[in-house]
C-alpha atoms as a PDB file:
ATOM      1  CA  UNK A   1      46.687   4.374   6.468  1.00  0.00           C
ATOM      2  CA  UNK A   2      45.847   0.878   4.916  1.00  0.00           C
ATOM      3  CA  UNK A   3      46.959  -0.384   8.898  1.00  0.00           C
ATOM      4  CA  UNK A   4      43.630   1.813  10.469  1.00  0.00           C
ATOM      5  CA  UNK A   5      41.421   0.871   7.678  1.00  0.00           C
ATOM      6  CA  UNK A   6      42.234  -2.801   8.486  1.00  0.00           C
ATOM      7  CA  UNK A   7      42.110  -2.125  12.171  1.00  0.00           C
ATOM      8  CA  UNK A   8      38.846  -0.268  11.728  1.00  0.00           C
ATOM      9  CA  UNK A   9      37.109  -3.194   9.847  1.00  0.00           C
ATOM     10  CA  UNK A  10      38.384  -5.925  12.362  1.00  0.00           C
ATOM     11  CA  UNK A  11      36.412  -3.859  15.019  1.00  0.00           C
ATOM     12  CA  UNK A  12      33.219  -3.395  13.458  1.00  0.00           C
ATOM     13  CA  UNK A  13      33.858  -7.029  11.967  1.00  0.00           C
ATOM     14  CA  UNK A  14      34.810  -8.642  15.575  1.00  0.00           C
ATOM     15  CA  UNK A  15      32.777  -6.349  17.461  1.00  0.00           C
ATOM     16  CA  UNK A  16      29.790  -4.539  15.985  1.00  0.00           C
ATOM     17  CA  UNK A  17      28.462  -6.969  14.121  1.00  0.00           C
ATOM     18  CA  UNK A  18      27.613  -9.312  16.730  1.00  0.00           C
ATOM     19  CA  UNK A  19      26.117  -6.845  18.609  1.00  0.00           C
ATOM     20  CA  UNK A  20      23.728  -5.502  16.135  1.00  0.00           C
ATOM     21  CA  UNK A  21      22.536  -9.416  15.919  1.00  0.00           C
ATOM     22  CA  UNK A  22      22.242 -10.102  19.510  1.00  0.00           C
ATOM     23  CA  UNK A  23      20.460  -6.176  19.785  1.00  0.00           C
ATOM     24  CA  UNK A  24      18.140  -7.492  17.183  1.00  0.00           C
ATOM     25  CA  UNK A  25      17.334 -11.173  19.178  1.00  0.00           C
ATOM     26  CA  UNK A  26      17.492  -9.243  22.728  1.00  0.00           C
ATOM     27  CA  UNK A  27      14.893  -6.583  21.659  1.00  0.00           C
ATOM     28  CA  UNK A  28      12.650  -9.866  19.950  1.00  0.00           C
ATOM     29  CA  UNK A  29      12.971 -11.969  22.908  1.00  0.00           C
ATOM     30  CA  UNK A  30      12.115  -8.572  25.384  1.00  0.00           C
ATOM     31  CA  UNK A  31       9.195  -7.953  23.177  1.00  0.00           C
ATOM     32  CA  UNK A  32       7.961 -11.530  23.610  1.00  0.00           C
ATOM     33  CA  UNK A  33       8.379 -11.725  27.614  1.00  0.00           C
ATOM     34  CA  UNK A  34       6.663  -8.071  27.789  1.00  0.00           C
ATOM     35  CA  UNK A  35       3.599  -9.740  25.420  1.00  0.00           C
ATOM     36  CA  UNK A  36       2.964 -12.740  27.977  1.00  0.00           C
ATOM     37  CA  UNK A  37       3.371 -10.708  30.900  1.00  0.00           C
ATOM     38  CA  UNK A  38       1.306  -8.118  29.867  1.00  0.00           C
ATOM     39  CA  UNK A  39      -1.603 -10.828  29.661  1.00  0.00           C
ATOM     40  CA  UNK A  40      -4.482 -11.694  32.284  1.00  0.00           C
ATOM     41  CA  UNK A  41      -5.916 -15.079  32.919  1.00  0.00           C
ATOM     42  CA  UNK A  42      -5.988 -17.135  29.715  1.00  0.00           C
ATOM     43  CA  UNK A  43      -4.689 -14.478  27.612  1.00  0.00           C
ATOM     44  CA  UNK A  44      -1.188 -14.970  29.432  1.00  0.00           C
ATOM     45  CA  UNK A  45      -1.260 -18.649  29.116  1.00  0.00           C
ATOM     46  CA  UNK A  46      -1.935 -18.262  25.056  1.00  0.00           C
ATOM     47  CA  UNK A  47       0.614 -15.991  24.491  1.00  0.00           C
ATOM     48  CA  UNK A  48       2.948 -18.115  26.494  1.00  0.00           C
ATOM     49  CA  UNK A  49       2.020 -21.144  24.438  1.00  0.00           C
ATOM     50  CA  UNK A  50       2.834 -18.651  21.105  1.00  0.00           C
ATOM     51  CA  UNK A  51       6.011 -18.141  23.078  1.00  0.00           C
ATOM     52  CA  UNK A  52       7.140 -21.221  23.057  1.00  0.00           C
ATOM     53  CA  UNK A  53       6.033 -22.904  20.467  1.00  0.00           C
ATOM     54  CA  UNK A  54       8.724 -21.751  17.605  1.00  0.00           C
ATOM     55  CA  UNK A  55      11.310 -22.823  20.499  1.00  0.00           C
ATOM     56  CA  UNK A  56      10.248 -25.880  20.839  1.00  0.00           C
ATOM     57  CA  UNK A  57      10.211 -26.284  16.999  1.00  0.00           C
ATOM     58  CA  UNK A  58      13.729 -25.034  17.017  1.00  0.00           C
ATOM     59  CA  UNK A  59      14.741 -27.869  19.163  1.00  0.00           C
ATOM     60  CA  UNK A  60      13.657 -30.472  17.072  1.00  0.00           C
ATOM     61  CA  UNK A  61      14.998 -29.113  14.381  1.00  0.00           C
ATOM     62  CA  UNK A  62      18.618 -29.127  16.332  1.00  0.00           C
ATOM     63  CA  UNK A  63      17.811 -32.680  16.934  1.00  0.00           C
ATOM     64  CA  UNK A  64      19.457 -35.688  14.973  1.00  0.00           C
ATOM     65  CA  UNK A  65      17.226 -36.617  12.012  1.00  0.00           C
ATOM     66  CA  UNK A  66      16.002 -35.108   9.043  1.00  0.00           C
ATOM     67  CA  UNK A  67      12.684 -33.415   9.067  1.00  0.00           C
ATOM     68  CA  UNK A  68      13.643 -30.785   6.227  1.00  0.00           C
ATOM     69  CA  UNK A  69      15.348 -28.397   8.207  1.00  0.00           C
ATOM     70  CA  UNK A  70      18.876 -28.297   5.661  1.00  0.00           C
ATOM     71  CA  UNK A  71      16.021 -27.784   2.688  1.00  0.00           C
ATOM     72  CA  UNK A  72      14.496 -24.534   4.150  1.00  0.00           C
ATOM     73  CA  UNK A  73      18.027 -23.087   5.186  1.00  0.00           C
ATOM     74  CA  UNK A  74      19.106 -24.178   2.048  1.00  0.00           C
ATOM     75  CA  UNK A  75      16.451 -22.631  -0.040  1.00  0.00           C
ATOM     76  CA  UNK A  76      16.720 -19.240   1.753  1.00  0.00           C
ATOM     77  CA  UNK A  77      20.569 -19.430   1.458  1.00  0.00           C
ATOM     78  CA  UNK A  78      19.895 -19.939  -2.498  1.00  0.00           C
ATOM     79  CA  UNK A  79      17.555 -17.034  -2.472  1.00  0.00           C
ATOM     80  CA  UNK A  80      19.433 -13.765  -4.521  1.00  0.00           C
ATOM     81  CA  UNK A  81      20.505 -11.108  -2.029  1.00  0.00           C
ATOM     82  CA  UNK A  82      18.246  -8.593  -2.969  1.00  0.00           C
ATOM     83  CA  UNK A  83      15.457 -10.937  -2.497  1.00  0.00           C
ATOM     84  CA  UNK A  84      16.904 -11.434   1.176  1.00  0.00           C
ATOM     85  CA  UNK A  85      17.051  -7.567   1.930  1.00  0.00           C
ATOM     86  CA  UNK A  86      13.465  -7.004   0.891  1.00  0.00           C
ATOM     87  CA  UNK A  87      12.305 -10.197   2.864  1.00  0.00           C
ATOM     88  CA  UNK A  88      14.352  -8.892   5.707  1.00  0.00           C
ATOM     89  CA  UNK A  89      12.803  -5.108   5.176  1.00  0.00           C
ATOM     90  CA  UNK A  90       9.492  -7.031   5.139  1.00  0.00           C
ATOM     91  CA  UNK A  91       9.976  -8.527   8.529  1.00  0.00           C
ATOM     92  CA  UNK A  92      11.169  -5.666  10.121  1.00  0.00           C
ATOM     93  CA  UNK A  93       8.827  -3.128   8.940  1.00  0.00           C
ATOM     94  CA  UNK A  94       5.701  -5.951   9.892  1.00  0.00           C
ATOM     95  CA  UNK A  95       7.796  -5.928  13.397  1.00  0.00           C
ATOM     96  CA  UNK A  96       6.358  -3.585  14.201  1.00  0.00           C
ATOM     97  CA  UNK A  97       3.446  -2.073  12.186  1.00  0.00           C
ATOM     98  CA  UNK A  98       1.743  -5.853  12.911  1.00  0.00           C
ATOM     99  CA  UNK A  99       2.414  -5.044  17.129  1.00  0.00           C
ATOM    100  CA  UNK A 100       0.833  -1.431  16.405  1.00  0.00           C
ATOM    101  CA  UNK A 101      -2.210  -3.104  14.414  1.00  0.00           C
ATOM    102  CA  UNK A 102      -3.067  -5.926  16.652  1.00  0.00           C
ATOM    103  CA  UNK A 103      -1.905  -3.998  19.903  1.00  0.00           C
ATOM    104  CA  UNK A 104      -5.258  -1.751  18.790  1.00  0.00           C
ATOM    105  CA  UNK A 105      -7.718  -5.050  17.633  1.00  0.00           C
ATOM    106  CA  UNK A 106     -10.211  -6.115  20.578  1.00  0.00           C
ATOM    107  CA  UNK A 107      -9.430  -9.665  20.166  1.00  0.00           C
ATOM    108  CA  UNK A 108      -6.961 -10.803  22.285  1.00  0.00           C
ATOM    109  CA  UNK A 109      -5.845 -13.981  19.444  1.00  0.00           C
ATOM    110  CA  UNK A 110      -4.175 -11.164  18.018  1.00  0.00           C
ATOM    111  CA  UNK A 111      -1.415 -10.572  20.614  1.00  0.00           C
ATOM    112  CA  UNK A 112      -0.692 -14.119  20.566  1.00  0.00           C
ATOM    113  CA  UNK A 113      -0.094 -14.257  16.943  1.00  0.00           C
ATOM    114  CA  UNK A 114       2.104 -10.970  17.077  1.00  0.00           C
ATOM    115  CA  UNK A 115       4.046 -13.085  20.159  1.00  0.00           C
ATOM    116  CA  UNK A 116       4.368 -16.034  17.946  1.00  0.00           C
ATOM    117  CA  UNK A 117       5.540 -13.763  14.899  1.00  0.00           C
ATOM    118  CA  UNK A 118       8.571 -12.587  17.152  1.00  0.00           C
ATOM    119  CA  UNK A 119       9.019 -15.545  18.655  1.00  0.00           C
ATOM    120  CA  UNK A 120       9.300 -17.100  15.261  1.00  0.00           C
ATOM    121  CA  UNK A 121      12.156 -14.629  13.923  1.00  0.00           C
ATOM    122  CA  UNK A 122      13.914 -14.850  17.271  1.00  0.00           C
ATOM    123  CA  UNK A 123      14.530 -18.628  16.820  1.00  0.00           C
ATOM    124  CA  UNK A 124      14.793 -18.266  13.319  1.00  0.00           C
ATOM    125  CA  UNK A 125      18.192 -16.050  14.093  1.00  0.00           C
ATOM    126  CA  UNK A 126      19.024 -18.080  16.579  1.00  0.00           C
ATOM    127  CA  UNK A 127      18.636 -21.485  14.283  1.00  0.00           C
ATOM    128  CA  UNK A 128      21.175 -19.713  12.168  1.00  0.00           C
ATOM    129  CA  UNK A 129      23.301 -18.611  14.484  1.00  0.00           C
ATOM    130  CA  UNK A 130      23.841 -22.200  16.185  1.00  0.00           C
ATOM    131  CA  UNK A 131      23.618 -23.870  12.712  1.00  0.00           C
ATOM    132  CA  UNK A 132      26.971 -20.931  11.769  1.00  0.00           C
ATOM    133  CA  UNK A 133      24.749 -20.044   9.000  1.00  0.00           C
ATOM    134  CA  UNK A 134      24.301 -16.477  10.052  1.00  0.00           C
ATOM    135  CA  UNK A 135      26.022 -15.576   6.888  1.00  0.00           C
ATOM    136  CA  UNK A 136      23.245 -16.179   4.846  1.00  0.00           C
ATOM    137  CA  UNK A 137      21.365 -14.030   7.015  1.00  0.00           C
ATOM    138  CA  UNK A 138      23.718 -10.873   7.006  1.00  0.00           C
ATOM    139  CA  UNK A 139      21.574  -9.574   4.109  1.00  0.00           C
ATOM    140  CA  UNK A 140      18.631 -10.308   5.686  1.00  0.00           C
ATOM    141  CA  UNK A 141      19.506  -8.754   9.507  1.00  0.00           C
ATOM    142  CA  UNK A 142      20.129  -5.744   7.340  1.00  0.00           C
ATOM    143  CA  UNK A 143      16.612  -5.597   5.766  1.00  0.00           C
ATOM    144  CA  UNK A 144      15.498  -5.800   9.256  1.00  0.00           C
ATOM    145  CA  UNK A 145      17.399  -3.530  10.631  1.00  0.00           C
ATOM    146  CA  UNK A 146      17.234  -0.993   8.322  1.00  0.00           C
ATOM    147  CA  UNK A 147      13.601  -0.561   7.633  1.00  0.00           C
ATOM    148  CA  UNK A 148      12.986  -1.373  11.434  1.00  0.00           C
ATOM    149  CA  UNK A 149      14.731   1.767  12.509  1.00  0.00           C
ATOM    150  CA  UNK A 150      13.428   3.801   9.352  1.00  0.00           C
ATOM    151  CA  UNK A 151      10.087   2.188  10.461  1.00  0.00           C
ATOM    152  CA  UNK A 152      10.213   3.654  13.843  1.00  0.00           C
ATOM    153  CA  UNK A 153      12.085   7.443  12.621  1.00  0.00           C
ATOM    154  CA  UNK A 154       9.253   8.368   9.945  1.00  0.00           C
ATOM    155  CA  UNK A 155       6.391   6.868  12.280  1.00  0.00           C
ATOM    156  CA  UNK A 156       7.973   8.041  15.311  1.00  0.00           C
ATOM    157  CA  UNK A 157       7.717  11.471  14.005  1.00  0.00           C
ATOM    158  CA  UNK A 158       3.979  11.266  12.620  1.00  0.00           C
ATOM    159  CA  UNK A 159       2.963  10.091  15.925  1.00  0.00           C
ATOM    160  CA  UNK A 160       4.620  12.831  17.385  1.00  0.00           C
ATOM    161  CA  UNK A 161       3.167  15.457  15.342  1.00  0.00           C
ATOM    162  CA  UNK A 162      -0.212  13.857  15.130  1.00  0.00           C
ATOM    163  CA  UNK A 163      -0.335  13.787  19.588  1.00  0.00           C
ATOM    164  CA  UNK A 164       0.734  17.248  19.546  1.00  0.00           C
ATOM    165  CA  UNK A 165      -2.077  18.428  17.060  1.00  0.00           C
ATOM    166  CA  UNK A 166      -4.444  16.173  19.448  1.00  0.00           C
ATOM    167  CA  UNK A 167      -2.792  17.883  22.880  1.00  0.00           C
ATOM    168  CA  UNK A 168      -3.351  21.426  20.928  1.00  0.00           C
ATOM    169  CA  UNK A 169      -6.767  20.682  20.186  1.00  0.00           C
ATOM    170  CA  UNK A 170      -7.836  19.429  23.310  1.00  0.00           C
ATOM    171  CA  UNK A 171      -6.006  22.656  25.379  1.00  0.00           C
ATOM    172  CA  UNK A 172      -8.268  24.855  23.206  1.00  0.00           C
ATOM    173  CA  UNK A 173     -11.206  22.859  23.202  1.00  0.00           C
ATOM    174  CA  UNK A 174     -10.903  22.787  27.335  1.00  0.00           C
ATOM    175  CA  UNK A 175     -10.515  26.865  27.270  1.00  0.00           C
ATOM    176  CA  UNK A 176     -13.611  26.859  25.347  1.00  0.00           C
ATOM    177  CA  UNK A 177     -15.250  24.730  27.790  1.00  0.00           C
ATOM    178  CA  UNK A 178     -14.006  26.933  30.168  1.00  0.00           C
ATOM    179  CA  UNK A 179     -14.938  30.400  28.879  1.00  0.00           C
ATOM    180  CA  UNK A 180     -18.690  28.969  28.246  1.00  0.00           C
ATOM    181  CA  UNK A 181     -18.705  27.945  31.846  1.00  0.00           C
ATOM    182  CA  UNK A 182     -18.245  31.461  33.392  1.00  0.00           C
ATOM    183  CA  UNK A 183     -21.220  32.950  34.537  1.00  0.00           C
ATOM    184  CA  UNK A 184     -22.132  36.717  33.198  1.00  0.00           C
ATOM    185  CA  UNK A 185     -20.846  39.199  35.018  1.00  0.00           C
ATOM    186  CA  UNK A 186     -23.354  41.612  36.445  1.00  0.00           C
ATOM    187  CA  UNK A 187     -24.397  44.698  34.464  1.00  0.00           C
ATOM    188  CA  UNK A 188     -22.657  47.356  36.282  1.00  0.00           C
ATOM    189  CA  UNK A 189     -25.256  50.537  36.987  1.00  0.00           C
ATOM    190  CA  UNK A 190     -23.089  53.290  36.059  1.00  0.00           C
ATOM    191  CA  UNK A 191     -26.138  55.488  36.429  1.00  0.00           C
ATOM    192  CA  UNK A 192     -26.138  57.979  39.548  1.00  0.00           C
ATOM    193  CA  UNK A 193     -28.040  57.208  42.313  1.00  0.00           C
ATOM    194  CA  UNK A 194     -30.473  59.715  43.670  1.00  0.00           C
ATOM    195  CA  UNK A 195     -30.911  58.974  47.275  1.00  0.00           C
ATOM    196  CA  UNK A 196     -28.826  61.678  48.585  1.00  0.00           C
END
């Protein structure tokens, strides 16, 4: 029994894990490209600059030299676990209640600051990952993941019930519409004629 346990952890270990943090930088980077696309004109080229900014950050900070990159991972890697899961909760709950805010707001800065706040976290994992400091962001991923996905279940659900309360209201509100719009029937004369 001890042999499937140890099996069973090797998979999820070997297997799982990096899946759930490629998932996580797949759906950031497929967020970002659907952002810029999704832009006209000048709007596309500022969200395309919020892109790529934190990616071109990330390569200087890959880049021989020391401009304080070791301090930062350093000082989130000192940071107490549960500190890490609530930052990580933070992020992934503002993941997407920011996109859902600013998706709504007029001004168009707004979808290039939500593009560079996923572009930001998608190099941030990926700094980690290439630095093979990605264990100091397993607590972290987990914060994200977990309140992302509770994020979208207990919103998901509100939405749901709040579009079908709008749908419901709407169907009756168009059969009242409707039944105002019929014309009177005529009074039928059920009073005998006297021609004959």
């Amino acid at each position: 029994m001890e042999t499937i346990a140890n099996e069973l952890r090797a998979v999820f270990v070997a297997f799982f894990y990096p899946a759930v943090v490629v998932g996580v930088f797949l759906y950031l980077a497929v967020r970002v490209v659907v952002l810029v696309w999704r832009g006209r004109g000048n709007a596309r080229a500022r969200r395309a600059a919020a892109a790529v900014l934190p990616i071109l950050l990330l390569v200087f900070a890959l880049a021989p030299g020391d401009i304080g990159i070791a301090d930062v991972q350093q000082l989130f890697a000192d940071l107490s676990p549960t500190i890490r899961l609530l930052l990580g909760a933070l992020v992934g709950v503002l993941i997407l209640e920011l996109g859902r805010l600013l998706a709504r707001a007029e001004v168009e800065i707004g979808a290039a600051i939500y593009t560079l706040f996923l572009s930001g976290v998608a190099a941030f994992i990926l700094h980690a990952t290439i630095e093979g400091s990605l264990q100091n962001l397993h607590i972290f991923l987990l914060g994200v993941t977990v309140a992302g996905c509770l994020d979208m279940i207990l919103r998901s659900s509100a939405a749901a019930s709040r579009t079908r309360a709008k749908e419901e209201a709407q169907e009756e509100s168009i059969a009242v519409d409707a039944a105002d719009e019929q014309p009177a029937a005529a009074p039928v004369d059920d009073s005998p004629t006297s021609g004959d």
